[in-house]
C-alpha atoms as a PDB file:
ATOM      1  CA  UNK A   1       0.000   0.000   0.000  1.00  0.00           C
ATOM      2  CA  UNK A   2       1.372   3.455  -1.051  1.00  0.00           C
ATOM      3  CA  UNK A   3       2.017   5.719   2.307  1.00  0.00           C
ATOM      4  CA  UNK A   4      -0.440   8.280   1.672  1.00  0.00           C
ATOM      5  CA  UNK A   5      -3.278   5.644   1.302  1.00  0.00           C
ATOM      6  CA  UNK A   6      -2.095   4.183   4.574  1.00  0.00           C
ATOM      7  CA  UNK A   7      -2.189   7.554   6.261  1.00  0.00           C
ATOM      8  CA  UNK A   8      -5.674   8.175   4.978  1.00  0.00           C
ATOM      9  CA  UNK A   9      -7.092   4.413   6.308  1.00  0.00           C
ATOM     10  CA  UNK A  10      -5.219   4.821   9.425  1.00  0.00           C
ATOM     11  CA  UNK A  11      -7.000   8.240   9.520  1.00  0.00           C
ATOM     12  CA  UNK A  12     -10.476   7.210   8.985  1.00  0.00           C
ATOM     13  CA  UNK A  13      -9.860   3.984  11.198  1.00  0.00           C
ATOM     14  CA  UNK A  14      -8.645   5.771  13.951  1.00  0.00           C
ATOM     15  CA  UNK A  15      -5.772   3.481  14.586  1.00  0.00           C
ATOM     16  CA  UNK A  16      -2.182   5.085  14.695  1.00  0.00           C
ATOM     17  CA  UNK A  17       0.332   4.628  11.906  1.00  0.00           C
ATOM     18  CA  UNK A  18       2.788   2.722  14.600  1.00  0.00           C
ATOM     19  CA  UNK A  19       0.373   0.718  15.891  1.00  0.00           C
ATOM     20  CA  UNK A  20      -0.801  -0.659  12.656  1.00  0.00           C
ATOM     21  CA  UNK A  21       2.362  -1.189  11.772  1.00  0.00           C
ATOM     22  CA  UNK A  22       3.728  -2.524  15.020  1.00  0.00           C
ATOM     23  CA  UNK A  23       1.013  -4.550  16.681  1.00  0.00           C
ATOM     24  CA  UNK A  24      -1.352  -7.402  15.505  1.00  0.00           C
ATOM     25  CA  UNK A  25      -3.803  -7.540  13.140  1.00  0.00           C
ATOM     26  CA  UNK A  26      -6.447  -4.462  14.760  1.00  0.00           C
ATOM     27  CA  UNK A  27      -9.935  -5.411  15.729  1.00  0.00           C
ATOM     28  CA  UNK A  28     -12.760  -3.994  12.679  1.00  0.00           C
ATOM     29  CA  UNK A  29     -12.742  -0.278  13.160  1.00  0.00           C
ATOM     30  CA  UNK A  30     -15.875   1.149  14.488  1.00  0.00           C
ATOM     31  CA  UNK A  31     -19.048   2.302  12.192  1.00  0.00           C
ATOM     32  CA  UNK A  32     -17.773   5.158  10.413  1.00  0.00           C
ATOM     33  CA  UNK A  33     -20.650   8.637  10.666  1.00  0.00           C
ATOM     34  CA  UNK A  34     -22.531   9.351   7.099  1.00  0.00           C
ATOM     35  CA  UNK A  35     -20.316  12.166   7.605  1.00  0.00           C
ATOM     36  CA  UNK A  36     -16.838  10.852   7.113  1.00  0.00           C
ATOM     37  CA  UNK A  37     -18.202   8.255   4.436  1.00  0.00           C
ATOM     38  CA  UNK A  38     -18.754  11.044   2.023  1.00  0.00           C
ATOM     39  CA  UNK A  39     -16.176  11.852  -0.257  1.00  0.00           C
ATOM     40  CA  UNK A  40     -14.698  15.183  -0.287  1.00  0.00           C
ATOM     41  CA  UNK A  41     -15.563  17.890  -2.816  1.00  0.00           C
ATOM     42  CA  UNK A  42     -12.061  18.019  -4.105  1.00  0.00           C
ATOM     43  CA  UNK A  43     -11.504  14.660  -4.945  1.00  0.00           C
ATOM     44  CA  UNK A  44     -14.953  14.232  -6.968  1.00  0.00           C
ATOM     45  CA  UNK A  45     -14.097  16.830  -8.519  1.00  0.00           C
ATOM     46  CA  UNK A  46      -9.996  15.449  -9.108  1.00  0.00           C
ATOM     47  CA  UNK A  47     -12.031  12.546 -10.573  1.00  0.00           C
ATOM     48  CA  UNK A  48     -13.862  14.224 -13.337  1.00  0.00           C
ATOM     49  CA  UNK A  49     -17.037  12.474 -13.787  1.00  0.00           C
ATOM     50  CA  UNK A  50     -19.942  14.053 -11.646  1.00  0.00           C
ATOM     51  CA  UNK A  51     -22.793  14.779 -14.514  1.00  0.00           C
ATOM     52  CA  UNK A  52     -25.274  15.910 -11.708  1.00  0.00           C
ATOM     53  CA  UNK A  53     -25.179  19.335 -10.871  1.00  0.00           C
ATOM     54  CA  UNK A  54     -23.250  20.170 -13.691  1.00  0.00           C
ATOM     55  CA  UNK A  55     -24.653  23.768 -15.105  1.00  0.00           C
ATOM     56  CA  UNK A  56     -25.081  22.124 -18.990  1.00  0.00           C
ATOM     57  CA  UNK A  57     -25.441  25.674 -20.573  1.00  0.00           C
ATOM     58  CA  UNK A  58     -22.149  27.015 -19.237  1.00  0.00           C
ATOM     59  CA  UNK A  59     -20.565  23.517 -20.210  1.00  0.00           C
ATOM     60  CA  UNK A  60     -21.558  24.413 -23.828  1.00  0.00           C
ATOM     61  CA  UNK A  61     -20.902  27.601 -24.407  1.00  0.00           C
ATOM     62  CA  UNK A  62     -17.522  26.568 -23.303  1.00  0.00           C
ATOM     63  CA  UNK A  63     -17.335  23.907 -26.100  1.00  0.00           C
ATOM     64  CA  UNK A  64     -18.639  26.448 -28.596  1.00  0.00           C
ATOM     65  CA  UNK A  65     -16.033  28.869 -27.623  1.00  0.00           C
ATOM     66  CA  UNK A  66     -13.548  26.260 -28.033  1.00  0.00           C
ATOM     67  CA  UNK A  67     -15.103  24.894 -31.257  1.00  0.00           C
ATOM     68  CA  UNK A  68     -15.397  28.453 -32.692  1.00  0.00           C
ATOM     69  CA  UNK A  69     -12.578  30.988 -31.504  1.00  0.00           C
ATOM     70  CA  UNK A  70      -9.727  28.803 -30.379  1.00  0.00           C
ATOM     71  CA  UNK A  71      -6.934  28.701 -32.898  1.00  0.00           C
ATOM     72  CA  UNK A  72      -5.100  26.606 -33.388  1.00  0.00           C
ATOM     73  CA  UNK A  73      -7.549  24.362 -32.462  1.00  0.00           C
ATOM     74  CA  UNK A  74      -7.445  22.727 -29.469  1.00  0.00           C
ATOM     75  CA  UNK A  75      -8.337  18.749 -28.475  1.00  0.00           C
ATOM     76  CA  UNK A  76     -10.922  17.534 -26.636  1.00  0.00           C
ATOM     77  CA  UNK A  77      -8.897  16.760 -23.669  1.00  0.00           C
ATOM     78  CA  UNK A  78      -7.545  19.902 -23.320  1.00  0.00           C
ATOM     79  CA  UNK A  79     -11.207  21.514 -23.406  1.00  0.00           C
ATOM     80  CA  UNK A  80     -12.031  18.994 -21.064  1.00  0.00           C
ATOM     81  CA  UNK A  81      -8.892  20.145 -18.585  1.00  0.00           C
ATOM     82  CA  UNK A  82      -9.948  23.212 -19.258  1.00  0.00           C
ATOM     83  CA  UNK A  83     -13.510  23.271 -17.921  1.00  0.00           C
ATOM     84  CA  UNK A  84     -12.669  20.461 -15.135  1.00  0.00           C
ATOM     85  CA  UNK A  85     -14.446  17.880 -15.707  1.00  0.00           C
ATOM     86  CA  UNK A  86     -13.651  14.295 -17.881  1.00  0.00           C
ATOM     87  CA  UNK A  87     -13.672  13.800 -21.634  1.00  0.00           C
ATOM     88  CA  UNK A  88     -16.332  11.174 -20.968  1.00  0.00           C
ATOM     89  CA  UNK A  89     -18.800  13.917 -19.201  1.00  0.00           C
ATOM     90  CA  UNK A  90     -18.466  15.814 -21.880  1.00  0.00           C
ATOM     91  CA  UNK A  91     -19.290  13.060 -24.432  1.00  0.00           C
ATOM     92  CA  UNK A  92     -22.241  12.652 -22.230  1.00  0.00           C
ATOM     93  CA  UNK A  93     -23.510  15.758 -22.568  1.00  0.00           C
ATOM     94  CA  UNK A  94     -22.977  16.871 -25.786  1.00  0.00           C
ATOM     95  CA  UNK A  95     -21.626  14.218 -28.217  1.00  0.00           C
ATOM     96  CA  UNK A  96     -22.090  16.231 -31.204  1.00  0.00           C
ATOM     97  CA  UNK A  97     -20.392  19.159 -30.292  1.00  0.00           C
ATOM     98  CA  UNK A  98     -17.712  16.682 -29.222  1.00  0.00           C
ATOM     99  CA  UNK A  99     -17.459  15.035 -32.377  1.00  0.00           C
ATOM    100  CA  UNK A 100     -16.982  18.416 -34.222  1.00  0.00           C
ATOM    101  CA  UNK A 101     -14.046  19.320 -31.858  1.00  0.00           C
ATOM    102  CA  UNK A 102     -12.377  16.355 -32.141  1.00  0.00           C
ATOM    103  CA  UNK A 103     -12.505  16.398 -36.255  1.00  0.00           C
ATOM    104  CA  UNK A 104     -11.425  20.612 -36.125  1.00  0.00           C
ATOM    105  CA  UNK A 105      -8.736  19.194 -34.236  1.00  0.00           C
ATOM    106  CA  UNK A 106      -8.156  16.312 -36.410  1.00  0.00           C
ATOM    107  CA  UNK A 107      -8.475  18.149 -39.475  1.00  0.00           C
ATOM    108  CA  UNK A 108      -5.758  21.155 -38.263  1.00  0.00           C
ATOM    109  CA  UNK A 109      -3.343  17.862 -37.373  1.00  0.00           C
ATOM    110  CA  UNK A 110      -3.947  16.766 -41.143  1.00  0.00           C
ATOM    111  CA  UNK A 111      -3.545  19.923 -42.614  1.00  0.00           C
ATOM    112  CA  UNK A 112      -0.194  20.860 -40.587  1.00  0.00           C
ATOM    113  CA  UNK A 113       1.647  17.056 -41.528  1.00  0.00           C
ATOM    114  CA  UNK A 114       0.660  17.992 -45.144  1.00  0.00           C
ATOM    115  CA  UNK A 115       2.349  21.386 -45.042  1.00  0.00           C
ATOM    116  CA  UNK A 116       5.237  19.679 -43.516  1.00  0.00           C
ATOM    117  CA  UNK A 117       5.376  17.003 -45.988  1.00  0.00           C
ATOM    118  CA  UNK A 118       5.457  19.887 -48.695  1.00  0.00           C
ATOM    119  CA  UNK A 119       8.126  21.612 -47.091  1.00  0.00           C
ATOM    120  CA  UNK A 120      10.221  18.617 -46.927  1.00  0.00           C
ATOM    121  CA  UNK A 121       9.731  17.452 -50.565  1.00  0.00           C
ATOM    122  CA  UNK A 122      10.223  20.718 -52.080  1.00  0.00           C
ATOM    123  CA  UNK A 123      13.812  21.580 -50.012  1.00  0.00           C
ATOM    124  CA  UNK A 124      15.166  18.268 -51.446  1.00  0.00           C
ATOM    125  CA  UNK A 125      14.832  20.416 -54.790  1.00  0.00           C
ATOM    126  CA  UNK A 126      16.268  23.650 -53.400  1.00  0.00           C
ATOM    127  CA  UNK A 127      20.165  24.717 -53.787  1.00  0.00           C
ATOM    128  CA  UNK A 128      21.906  25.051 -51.927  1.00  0.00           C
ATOM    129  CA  UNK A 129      20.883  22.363 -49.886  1.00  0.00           C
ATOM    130  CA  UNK A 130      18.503  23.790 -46.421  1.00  0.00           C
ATOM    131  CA  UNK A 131      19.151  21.999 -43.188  1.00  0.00           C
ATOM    132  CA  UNK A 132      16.250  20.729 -41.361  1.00  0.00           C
ATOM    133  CA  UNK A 133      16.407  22.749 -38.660  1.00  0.00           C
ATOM    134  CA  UNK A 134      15.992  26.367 -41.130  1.00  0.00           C
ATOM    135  CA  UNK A 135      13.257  24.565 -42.798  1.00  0.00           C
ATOM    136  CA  UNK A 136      10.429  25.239 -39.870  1.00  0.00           C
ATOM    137  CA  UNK A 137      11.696  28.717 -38.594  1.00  0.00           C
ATOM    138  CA  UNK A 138       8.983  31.328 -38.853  1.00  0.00           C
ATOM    139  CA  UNK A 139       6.765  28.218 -40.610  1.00  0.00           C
ATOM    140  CA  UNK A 140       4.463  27.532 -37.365  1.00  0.00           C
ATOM    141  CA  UNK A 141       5.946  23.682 -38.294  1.00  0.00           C
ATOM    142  CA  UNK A 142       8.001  21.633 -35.727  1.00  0.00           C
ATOM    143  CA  UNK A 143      10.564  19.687 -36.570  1.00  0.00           C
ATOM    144  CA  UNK A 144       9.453  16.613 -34.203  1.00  0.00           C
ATOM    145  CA  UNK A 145       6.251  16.149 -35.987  1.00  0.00           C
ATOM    146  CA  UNK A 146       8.472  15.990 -39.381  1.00  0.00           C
ATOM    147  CA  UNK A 147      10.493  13.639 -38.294  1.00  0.00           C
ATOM    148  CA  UNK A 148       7.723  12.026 -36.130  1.00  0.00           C
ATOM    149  CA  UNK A 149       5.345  11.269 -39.380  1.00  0.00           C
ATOM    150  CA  UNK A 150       8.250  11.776 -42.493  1.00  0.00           C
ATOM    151  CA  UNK A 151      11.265  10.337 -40.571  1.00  0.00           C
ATOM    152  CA  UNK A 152      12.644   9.153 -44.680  1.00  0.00           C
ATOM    153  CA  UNK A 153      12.232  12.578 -45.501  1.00  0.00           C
ATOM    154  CA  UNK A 154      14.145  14.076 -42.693  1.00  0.00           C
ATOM    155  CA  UNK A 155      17.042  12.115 -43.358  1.00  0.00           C
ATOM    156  CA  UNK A 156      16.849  12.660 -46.981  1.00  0.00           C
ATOM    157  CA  UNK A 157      16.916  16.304 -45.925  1.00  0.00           C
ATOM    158  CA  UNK A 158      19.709  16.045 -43.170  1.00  0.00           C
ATOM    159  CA  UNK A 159      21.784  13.666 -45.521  1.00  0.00           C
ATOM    160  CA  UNK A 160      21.532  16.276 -48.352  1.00  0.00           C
ATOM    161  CA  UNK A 161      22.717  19.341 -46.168  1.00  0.00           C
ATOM    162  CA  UNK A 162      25.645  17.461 -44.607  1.00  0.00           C
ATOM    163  CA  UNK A 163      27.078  16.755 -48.463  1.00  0.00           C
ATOM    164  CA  UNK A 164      26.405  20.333 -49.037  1.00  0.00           C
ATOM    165  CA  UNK A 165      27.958  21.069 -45.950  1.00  0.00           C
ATOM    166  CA  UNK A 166      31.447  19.298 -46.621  1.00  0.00           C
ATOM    167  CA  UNK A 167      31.403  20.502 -49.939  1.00  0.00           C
ATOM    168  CA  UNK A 168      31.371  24.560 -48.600  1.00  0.00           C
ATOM    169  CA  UNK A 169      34.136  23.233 -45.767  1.00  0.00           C
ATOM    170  CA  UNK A 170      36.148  22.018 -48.527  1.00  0.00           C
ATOM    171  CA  UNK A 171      35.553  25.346 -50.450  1.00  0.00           C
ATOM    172  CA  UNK A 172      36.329  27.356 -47.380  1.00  0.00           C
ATOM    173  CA  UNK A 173      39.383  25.328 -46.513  1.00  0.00           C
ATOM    174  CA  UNK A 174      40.959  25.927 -50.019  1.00  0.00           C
ATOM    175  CA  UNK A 175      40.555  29.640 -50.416  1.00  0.00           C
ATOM    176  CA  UNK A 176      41.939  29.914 -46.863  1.00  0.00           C
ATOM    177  CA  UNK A 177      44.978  28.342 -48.440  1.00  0.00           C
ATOM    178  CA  UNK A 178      44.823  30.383 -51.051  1.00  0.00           C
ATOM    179  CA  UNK A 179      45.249  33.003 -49.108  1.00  0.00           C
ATOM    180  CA  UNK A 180      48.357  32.429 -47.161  1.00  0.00           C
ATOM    181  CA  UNK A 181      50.139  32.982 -50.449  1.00  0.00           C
ATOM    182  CA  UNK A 182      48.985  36.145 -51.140  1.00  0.00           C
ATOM    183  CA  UNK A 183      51.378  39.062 -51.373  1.00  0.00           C
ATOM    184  CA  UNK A 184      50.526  41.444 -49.409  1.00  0.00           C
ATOM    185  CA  UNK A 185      49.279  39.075 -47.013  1.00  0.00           C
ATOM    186  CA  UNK A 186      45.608  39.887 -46.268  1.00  0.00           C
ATOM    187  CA  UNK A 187      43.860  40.294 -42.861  1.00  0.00           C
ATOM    188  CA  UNK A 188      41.626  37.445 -41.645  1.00  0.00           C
ATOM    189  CA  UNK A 189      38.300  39.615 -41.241  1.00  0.00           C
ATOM    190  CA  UNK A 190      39.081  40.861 -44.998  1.00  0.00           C
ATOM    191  CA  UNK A 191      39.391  36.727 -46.050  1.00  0.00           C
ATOM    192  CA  UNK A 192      36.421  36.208 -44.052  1.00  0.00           C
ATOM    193  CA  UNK A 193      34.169  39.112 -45.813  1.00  0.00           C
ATOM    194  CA  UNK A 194      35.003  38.035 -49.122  1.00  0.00           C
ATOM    195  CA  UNK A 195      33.848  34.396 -48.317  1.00  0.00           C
ATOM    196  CA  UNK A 196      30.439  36.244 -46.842  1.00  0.00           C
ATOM    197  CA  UNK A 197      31.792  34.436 -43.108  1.00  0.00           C
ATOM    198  CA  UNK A 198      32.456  35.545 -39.605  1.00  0.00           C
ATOM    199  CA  UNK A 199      36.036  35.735 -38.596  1.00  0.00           C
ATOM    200  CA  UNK A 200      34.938  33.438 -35.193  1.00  0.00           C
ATOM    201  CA  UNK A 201      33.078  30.929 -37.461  1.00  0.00           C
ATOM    202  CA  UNK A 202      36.522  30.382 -39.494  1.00  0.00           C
ATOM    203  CA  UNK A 203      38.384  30.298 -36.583  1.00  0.00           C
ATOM    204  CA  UNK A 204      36.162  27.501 -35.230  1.00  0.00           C
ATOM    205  CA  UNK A 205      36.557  24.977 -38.200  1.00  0.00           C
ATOM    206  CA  UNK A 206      40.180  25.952 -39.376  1.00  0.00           C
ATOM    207  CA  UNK A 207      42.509  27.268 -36.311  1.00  0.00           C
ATOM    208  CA  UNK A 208      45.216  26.353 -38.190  1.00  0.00           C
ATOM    209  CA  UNK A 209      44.643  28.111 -41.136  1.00  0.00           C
ATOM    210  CA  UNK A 210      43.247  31.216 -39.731  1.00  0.00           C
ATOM    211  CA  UNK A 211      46.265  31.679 -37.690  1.00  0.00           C
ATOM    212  CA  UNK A 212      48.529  30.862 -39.841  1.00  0.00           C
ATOM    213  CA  UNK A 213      47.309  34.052 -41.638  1.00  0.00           C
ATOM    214  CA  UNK A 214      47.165  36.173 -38.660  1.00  0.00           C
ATOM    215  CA  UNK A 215      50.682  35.499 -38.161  1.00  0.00           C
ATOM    216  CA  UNK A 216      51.657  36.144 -41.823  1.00  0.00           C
ATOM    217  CA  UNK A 217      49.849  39.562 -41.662  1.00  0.00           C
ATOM    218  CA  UNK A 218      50.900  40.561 -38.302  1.00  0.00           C
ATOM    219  CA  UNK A 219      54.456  39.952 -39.648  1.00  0.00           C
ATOM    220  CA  UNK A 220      53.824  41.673 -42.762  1.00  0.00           C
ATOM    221  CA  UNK A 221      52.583  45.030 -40.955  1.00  0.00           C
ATOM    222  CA  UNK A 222      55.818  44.940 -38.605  1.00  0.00           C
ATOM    223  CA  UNK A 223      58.285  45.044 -41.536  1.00  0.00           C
ATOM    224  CA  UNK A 224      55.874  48.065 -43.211  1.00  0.00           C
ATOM    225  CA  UNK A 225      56.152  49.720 -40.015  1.00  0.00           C
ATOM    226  CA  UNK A 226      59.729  49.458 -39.798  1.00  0.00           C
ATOM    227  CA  UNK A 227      60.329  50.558 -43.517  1.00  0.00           C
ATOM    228  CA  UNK A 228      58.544  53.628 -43.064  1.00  0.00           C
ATOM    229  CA  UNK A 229      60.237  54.341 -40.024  1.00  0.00           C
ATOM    230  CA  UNK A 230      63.339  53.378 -41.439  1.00  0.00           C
ATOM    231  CA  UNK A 231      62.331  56.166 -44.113  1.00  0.00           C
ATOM    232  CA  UNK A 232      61.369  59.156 -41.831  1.00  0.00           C
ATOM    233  CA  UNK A 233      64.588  58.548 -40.039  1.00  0.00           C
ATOM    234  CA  UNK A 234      66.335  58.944 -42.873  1.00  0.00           C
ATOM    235  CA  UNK A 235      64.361  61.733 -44.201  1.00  0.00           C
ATOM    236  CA  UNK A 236      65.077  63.792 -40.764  1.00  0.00           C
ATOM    237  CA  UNK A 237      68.988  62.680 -41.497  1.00  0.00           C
ATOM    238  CA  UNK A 238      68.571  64.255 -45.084  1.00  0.00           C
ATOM    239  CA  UNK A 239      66.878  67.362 -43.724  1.00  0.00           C
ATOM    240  CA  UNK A 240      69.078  68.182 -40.991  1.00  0.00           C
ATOM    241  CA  UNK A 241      72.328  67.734 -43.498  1.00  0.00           C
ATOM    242  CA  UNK A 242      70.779  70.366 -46.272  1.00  0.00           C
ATOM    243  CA  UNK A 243      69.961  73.019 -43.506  1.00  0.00           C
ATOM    244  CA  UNK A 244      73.514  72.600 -41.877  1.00  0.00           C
ATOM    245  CA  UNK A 245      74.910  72.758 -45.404  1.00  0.00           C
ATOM    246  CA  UNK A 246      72.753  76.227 -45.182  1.00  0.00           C
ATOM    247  CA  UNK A 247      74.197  77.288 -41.839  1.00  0.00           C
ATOM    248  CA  UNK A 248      71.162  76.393 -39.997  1.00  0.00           C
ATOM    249  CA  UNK A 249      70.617  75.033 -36.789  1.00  0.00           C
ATOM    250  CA  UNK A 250      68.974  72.003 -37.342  1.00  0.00           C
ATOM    251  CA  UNK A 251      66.446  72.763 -34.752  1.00  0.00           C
ATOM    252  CA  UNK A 252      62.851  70.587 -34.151  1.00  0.00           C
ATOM    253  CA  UNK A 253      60.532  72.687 -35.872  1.00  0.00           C
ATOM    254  CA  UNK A 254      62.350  73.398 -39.103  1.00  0.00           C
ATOM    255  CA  UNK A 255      63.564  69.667 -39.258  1.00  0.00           C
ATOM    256  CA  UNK A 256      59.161  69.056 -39.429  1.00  0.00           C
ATOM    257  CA  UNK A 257      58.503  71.591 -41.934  1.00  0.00           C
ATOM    258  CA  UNK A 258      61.212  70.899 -43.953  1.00  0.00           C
ATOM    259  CA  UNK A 259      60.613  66.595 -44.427  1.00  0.00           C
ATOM    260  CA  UNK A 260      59.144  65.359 -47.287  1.00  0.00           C
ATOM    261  CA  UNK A 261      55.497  64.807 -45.523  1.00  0.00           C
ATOM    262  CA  UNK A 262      56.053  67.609 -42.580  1.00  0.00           C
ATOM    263  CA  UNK A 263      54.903  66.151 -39.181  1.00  0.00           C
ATOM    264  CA  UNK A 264      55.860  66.653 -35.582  1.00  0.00           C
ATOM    265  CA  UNK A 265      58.464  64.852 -34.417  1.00  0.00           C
ATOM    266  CA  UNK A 266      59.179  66.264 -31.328  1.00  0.00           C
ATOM    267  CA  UNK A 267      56.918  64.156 -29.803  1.00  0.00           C
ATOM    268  CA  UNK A 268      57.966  61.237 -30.953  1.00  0.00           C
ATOM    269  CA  UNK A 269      61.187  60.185 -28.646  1.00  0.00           C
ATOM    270  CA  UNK A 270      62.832  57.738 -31.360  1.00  0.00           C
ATOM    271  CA  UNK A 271      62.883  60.608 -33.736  1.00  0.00           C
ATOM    272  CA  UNK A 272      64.109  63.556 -31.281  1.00  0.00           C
ATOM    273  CA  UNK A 273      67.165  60.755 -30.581  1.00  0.00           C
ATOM    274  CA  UNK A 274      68.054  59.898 -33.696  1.00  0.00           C
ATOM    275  CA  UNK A 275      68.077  63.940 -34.367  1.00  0.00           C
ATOM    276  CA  UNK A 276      70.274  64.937 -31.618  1.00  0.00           C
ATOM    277  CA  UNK A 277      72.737  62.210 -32.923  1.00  0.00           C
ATOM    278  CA  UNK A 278      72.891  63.659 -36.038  1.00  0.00           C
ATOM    279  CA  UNK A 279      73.468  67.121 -34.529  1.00  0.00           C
ATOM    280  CA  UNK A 280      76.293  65.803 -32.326  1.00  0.00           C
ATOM    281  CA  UNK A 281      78.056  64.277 -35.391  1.00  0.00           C
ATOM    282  CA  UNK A 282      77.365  67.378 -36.896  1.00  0.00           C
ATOM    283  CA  UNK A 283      78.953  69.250 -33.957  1.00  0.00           C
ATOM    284  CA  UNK A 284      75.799  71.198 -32.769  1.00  0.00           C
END
């Protein structure tokens, strides 16, 4: 016996839990009032089925709400839950109206497995190839009732996008190669844009390659940056020699006027170094 049915007849017995447990077989409990033999509102109404005193007119307009405004339509059991009592009360009371709930219902079912059937046989013609998941987005469609009633389908479908799917990696993989040879090595997020990708998403299914290019281009930016300050240096060397041919003192501000590109150097403490050593050699 489950413990909450032995609480309840220990209850109604008057015997204690221990004492039915512990001691021998209890003498027939005493007659039990009219009172306690009646069952409790709750449970008759836990159980569902009480036709008498049921208000019929309320029960139907309930149906006929259900029948008439719910969408999507909903089954008889749940418009049974809904209105307390059991499916077979409402049978009882209304058979016909039951009847047309139960074939709305039916009918919605049948209409929504032939949409998904549709879907299904039409993406097996679509390129590039959908996956199943994309299929039912947005559609009102689940994918467990595809694969519930059209599980050949559904692998027809799944099989197709994973060929299609190895096919783009394959794609993907060689134009990442591609671009390792480049000259001037490109950035990752400019690979990825041309391929229509995320950066991330290439990262994900080719670390290898993707850093492989990362490290090309970070390389390749280093040696521009050292060129072109290999070139202002020399530029600020070339200056300062034509205005102490002139008799000038090479000085910060007409060094930056007088480059190629004028800028300020004077803030820039590599520069300013490099230009008092050329003014010491010079004997400034």
């Amino acid at each position: 016996m489950q413990i909450d049915l032995l609480l309840k007849f220990c209850f109604h017995c008057g015997i204690p839990l221990a004492q039915f447990l512990t001691e021998p077989t209890p003498s027939p409990p005493p007659q039990l009032s009219l009172a306690s033999q009646k069952p409790p509102v709750q449970e008759v109404a836990k159980a569902g089925w009480h036709p008498k005193g049921t208000n019929r007119e309320e029960l139907r307009r309930a149906m006929e709400s259900a029948l008439e405004h719910e969408f999507p339509p909903i089954s008889l059991r749940a418009v049974s839950k809904r209105v307390r009592l059991a499916s077979r009360t409402l049978l009882y009371y209304d058979p016909e109206l039951c009847r047309k709930i139960v074939d709305r219902c039916e009918n919605y079912r049948a209409e929504l497995r032939d949409r998904a059937r549709q879907v299904l046989e039409e993406s097996l013609r679509r390129e590039p190839a959908p996956s199943l998941t994309s299929l039912f987005q947005g559609s009102g469609l689940k994918v467990s009732l595809a694969r519930h009633h059209f599980p050949d389908l559904c692998r027809q479908v799944v099989a197709r996008y994973g060929a299609h799917r190895r096919r783009l990696m394959l794609e993907l993989k060689r134009v990442l190669e591609q671009a390792l040879d480049e000259d001037p090595p490109p950035k990752l997020d400019v690979v990825a844009a041309r391929l229509g990708r995320g950066a991330n998403g290439l990262r994900h299914h080719f670390p290898d390659l993707c850093r492989g290019i990362t490290e090309r281009n970070l390389k390749y930016l280093q040696e521009c940056f050292l060129k072109r300050r290999k070139a202002v240096l020399g530029e600020i060397r070339e200056t300062a020699l034509r205005l102490h041919a002139q008799g000038i003192f090479p000085s910060v501000n007409l060094v930056s006027e007088n480059l190629p590109r004028p800028r300020n150097i004077g803030s820039n403490e590599l520069l300013m170094s490099s230009l008092r050593q050329i003014r010491e050699e010079l004997g400034w």
